[in-house]
PDB file of N, CA and C in Angstrom:
ATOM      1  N   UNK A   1      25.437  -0.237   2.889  1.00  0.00           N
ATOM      2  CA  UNK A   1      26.305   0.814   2.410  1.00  0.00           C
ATOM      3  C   UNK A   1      26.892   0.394   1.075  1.00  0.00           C
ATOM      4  N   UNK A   2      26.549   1.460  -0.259  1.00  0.00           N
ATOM      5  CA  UNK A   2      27.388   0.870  -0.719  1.00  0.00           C
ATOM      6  C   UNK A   2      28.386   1.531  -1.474  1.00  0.00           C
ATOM      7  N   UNK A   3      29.719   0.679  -1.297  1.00  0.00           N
ATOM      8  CA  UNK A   3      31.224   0.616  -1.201  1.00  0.00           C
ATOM      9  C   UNK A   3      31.741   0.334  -2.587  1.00  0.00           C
ATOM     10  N   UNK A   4      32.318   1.325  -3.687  1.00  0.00           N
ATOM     11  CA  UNK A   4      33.342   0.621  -4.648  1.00  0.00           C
ATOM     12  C   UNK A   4      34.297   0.134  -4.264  1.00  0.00           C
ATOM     13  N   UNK A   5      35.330  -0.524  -4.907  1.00  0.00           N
ATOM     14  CA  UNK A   5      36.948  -0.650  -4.393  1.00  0.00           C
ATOM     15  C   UNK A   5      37.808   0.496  -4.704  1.00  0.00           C
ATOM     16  N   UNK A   6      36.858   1.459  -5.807  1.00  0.00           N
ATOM     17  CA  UNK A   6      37.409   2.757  -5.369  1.00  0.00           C
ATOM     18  C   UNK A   6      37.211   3.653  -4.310  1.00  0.00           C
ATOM     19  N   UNK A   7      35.824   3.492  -3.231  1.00  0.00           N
ATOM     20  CA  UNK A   7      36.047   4.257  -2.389  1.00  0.00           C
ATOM     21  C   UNK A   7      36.326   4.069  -1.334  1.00  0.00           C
ATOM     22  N   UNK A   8      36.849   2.356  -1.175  1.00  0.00           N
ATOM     23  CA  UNK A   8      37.799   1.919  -0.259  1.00  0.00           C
ATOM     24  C   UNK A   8      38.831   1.850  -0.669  1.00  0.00           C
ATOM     25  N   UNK A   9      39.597   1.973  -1.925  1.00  0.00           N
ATOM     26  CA  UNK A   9      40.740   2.550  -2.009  1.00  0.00           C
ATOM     27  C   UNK A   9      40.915   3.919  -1.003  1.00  0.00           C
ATOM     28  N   UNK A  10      40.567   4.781  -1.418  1.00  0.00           N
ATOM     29  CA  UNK A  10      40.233   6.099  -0.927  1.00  0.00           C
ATOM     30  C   UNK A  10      40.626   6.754   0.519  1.00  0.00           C
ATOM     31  N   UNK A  11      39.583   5.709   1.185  1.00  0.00           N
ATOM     32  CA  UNK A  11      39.622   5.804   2.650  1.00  0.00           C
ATOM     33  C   UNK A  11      40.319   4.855   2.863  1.00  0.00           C
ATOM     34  N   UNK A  12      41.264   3.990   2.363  1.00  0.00           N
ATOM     35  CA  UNK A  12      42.556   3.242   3.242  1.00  0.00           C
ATOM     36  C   UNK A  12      44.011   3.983   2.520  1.00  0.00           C
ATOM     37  N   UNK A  13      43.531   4.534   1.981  1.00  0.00           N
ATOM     38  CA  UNK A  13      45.008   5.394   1.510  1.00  0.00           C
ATOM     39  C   UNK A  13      44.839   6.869   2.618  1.00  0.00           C
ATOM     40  N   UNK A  14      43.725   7.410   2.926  1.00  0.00           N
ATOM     41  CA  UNK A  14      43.772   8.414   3.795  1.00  0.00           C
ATOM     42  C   UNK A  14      44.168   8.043   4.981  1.00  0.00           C
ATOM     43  N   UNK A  15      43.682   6.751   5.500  1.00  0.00           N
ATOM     44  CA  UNK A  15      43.958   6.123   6.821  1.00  0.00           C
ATOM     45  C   UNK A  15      45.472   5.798   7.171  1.00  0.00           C
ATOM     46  N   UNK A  16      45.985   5.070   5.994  1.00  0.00           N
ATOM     47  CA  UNK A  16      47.083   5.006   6.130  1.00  0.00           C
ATOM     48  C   UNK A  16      48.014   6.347   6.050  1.00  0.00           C
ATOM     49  N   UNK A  17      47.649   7.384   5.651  1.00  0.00           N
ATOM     50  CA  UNK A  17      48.131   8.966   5.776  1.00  0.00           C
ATOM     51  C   UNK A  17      48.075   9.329   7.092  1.00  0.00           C
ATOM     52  N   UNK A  18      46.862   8.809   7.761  1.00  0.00           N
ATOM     53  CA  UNK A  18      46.851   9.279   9.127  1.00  0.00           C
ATOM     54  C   UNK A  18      47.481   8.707  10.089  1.00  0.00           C
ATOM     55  N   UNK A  19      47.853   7.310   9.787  1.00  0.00           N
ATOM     56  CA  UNK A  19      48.674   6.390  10.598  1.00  0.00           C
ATOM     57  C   UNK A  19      50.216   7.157  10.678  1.00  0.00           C
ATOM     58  N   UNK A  20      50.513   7.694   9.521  1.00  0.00           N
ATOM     59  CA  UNK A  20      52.179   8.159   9.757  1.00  0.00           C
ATOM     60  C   UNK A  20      52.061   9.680  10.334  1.00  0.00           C
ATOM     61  N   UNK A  21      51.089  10.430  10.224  1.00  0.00           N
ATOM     62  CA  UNK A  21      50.915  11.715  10.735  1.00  0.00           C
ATOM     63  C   UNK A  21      50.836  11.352  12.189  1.00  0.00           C
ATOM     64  N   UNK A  22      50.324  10.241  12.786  1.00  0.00           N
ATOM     65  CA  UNK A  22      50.112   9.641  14.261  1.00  0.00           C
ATOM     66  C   UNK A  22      51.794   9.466  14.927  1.00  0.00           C
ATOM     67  N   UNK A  23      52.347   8.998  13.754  1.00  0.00           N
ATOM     68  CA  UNK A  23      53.967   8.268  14.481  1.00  0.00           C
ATOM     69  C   UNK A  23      54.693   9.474  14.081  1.00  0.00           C
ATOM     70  N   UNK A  24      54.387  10.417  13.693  1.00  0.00           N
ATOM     71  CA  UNK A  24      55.187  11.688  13.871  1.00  0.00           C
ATOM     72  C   UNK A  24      54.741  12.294  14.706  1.00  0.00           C
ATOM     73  N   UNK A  25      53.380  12.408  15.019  1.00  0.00           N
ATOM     74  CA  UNK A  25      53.068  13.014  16.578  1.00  0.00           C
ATOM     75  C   UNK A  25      53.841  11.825  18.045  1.00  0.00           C
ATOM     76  N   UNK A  26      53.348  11.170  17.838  1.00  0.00           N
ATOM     77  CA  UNK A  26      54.185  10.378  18.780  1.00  0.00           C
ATOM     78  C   UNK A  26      55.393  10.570  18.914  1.00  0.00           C
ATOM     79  N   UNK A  27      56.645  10.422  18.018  1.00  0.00           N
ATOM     80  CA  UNK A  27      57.615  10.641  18.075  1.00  0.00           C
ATOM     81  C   UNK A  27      58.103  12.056  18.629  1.00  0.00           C
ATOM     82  N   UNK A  28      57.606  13.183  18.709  1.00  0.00           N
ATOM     83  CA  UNK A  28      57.865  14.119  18.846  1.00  0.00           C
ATOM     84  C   UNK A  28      57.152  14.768  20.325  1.00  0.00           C
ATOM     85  N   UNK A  29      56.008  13.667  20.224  1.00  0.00           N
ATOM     86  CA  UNK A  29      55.073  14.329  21.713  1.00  0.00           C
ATOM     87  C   UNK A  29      56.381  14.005  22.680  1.00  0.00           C
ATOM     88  N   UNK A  30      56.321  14.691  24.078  1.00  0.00           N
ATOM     89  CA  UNK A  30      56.844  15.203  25.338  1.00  0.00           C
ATOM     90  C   UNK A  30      55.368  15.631  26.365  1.00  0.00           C
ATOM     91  N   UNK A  31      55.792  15.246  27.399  1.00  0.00           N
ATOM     92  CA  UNK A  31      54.467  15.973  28.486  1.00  0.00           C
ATOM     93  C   UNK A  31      54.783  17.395  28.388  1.00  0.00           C
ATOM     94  N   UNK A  32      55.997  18.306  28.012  1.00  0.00           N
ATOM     95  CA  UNK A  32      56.384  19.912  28.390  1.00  0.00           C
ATOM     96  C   UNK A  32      55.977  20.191  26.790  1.00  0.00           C
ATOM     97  N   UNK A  33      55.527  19.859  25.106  1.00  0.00           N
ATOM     98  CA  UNK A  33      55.683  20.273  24.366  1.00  0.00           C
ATOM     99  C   UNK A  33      53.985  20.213  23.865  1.00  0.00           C
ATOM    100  N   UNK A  34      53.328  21.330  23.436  1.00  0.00           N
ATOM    101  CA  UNK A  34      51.564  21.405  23.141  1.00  0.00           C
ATOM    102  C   UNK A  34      51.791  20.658  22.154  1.00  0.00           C
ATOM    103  N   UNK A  35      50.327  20.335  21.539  1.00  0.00           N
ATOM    104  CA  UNK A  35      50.016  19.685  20.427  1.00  0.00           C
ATOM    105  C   UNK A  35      50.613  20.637  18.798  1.00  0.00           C
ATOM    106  N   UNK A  36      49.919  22.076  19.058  1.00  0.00           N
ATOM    107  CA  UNK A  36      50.125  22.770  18.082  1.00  0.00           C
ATOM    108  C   UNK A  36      51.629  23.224  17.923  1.00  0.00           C
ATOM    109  N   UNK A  37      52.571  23.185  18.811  1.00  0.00           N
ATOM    110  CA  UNK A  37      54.002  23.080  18.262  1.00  0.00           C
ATOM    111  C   UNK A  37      54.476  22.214  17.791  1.00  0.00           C
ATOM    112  N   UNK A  38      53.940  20.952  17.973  1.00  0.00           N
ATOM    113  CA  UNK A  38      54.434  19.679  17.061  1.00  0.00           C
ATOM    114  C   UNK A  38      53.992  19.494  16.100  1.00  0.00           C
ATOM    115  N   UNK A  39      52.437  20.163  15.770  1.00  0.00           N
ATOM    116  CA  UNK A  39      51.979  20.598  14.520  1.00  0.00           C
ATOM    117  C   UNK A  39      52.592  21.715  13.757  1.00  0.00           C
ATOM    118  N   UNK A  40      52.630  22.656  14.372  1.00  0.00           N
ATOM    119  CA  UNK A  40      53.526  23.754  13.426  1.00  0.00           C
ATOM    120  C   UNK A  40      55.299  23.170  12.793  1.00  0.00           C
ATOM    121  N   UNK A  41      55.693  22.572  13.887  1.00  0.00           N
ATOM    122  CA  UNK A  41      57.384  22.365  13.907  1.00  0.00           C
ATOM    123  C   UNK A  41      57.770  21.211  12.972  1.00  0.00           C
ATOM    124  N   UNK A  42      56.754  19.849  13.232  1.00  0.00           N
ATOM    125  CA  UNK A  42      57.403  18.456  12.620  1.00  0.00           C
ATOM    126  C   UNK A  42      56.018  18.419  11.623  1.00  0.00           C
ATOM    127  N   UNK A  43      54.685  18.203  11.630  1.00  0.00           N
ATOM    128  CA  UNK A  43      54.180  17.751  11.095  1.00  0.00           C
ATOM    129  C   UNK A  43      53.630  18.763   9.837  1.00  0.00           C
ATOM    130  N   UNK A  44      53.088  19.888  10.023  1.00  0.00           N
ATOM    131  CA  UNK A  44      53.346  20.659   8.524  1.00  0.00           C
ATOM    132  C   UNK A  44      53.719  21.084   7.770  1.00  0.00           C
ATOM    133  N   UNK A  45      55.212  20.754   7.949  1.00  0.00           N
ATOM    134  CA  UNK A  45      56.298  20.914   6.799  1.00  0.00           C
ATOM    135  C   UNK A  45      56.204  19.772   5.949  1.00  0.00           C
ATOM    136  N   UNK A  46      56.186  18.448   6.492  1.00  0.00           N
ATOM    137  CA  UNK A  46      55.723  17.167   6.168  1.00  0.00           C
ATOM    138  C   UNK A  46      54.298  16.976   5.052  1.00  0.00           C
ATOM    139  N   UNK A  47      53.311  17.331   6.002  1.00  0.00           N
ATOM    140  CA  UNK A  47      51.834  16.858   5.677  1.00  0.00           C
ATOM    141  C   UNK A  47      51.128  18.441   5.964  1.00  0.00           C
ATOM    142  N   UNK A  48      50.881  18.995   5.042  1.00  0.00           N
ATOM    143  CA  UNK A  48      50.337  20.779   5.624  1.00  0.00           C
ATOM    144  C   UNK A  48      48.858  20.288   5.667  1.00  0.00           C
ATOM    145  N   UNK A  49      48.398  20.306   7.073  1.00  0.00           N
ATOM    146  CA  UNK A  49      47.134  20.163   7.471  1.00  0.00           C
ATOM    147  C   UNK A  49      46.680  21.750   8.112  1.00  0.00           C
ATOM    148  N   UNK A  50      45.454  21.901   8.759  1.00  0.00           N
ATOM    149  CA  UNK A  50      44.939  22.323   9.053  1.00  0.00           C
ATOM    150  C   UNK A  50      44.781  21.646  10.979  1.00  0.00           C
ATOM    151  N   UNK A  51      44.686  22.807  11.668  1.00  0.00           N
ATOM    152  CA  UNK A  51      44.429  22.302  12.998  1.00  0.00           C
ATOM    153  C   UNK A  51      43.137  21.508  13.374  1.00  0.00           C
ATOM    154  N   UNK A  52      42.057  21.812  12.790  1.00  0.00           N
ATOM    155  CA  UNK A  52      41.017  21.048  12.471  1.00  0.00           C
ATOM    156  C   UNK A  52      41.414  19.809  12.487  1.00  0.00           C
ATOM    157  N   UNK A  53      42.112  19.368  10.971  1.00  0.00           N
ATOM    158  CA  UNK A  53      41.933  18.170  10.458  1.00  0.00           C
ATOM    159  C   UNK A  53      42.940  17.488  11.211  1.00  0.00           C
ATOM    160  N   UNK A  54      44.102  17.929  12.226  1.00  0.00           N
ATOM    161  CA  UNK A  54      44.904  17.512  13.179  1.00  0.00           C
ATOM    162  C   UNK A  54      43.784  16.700  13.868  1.00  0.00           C
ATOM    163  N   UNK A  55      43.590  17.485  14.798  1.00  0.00           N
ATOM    164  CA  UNK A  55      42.328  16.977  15.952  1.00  0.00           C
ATOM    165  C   UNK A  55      41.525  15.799  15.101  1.00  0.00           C
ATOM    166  N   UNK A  56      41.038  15.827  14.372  1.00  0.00           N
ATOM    167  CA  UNK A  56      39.749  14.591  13.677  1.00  0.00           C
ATOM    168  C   UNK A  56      41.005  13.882  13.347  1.00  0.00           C
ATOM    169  N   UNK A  57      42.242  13.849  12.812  1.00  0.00           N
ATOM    170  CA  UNK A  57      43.478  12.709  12.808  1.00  0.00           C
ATOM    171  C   UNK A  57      43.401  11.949  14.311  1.00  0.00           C
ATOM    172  N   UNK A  58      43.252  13.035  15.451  1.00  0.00           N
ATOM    173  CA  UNK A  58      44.114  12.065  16.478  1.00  0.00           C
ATOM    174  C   UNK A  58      42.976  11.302  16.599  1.00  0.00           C
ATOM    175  N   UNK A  59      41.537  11.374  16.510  1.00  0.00           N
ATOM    176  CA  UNK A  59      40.324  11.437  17.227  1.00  0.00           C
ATOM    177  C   UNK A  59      39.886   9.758  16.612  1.00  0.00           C
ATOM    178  N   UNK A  60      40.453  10.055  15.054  1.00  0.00           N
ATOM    179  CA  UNK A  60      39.889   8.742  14.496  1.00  0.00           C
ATOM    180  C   UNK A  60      40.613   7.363  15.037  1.00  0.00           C
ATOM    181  N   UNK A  61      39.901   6.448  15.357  1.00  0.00           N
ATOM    182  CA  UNK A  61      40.639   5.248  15.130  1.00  0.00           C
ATOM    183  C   UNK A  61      40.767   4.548  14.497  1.00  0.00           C
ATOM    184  N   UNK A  62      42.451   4.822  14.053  1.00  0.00           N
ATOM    185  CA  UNK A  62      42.712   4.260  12.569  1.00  0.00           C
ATOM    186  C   UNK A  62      42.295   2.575  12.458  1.00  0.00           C
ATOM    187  N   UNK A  63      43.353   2.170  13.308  1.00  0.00           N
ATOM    188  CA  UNK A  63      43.629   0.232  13.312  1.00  0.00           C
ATOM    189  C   UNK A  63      42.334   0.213  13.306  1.00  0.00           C
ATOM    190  N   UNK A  64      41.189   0.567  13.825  1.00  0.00           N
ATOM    191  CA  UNK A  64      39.901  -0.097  13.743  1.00  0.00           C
ATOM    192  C   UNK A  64      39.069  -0.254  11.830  1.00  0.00           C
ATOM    193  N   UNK A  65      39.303   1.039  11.951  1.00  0.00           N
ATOM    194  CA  UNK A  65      38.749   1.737  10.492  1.00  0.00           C
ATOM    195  C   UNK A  65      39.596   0.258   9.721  1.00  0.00           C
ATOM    196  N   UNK A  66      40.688   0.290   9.604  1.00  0.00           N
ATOM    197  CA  UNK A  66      41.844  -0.173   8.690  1.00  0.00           C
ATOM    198  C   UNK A  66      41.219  -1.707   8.829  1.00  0.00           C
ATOM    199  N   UNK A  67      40.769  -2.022   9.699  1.00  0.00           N
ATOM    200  CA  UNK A  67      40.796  -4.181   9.595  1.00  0.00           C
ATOM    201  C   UNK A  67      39.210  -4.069   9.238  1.00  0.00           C
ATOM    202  N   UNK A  68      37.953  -2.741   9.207  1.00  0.00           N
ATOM    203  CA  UNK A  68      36.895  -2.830   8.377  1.00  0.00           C
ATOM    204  C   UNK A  68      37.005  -3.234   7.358  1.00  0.00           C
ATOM    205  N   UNK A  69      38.013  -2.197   6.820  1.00  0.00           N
ATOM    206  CA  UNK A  69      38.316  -2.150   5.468  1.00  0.00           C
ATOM    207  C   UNK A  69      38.424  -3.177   4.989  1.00  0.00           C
ATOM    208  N   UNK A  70      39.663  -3.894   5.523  1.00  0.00           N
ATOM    209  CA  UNK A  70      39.934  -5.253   4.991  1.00  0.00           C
ATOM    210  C   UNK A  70      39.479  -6.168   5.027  1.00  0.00           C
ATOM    211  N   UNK A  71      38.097  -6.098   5.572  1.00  0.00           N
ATOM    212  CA  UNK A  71      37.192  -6.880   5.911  1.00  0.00           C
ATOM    213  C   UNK A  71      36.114  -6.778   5.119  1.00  0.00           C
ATOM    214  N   UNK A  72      35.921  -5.432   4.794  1.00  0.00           N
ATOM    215  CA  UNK A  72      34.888  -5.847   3.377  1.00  0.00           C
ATOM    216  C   UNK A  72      35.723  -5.755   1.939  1.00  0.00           C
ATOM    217  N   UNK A  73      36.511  -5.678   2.322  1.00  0.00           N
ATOM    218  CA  UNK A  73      37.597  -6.111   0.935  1.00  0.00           C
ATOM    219  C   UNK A  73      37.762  -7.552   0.828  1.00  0.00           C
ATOM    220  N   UNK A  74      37.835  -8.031   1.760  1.00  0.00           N
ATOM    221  CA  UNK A  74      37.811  -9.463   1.440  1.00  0.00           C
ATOM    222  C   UNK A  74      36.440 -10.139   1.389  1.00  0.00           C
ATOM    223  N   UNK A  75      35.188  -9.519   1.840  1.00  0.00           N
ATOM    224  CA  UNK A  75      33.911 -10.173   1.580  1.00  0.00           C
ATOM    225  C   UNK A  75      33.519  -9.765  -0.239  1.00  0.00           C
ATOM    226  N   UNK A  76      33.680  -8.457  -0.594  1.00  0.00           N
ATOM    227  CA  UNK A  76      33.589  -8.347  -1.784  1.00  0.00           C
ATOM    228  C   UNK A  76      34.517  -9.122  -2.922  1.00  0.00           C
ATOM    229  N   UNK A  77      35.980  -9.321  -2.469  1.00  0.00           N
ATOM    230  CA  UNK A  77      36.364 -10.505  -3.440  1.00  0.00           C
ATOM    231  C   UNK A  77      35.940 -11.695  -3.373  1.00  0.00           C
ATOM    232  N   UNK A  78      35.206 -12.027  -2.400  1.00  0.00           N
ATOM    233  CA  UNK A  78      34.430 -13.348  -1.874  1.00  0.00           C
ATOM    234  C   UNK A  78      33.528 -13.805  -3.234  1.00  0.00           C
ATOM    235  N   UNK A  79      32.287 -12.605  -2.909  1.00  0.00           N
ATOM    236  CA  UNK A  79      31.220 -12.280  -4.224  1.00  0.00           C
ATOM    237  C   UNK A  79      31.705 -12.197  -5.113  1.00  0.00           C
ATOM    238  N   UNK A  80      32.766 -11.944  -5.904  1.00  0.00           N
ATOM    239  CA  UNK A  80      33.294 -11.564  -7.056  1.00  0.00           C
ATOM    240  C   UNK A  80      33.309 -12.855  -7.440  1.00  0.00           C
ATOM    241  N   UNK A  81      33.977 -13.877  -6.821  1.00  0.00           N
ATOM    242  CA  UNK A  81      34.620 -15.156  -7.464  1.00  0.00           C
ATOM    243  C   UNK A  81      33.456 -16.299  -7.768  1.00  0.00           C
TER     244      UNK A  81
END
């Protein structure tokens, strides 16, 4: 695959977007309250998503994605030096 450090910039700045859209769902989830009222109420005043791109937020796993990243971030400064 191949990866600039711009387009892992990219996708760890989105990831990390999705990490705080996660702790505002959390914070706000309840077993009595749906997904899409915590989307309408806390999170798109915040971050105006789409219900779509809600769902593919919860779906991804960030922490995994996130220590890739940093993992070929640190093999490519490896090669660099």
């Amino acid at each position: 695959m191949n990866t600039t450090n711009q387009s892992i910039g990219i996708r760890y700045n989105t990831l990390k977007r999705y990490q705080l859209i996660m702790q505002l769902y959390k914070i706000h989830k309840t077993e009595d309250i749906p997904d899409t009222v915590i989307l309408r109420k806390y999170i798109c005043p915040v971050y105006p998503i789409s219900r779509t791109t809600f769902h593919t937020i919860m779906c991804t796993p960030v922490n995994k994605e996130i220590a890739e990243l940093e993992t070929l971030k640190s093999q490519q400064l490896r090669m660099a030096i």
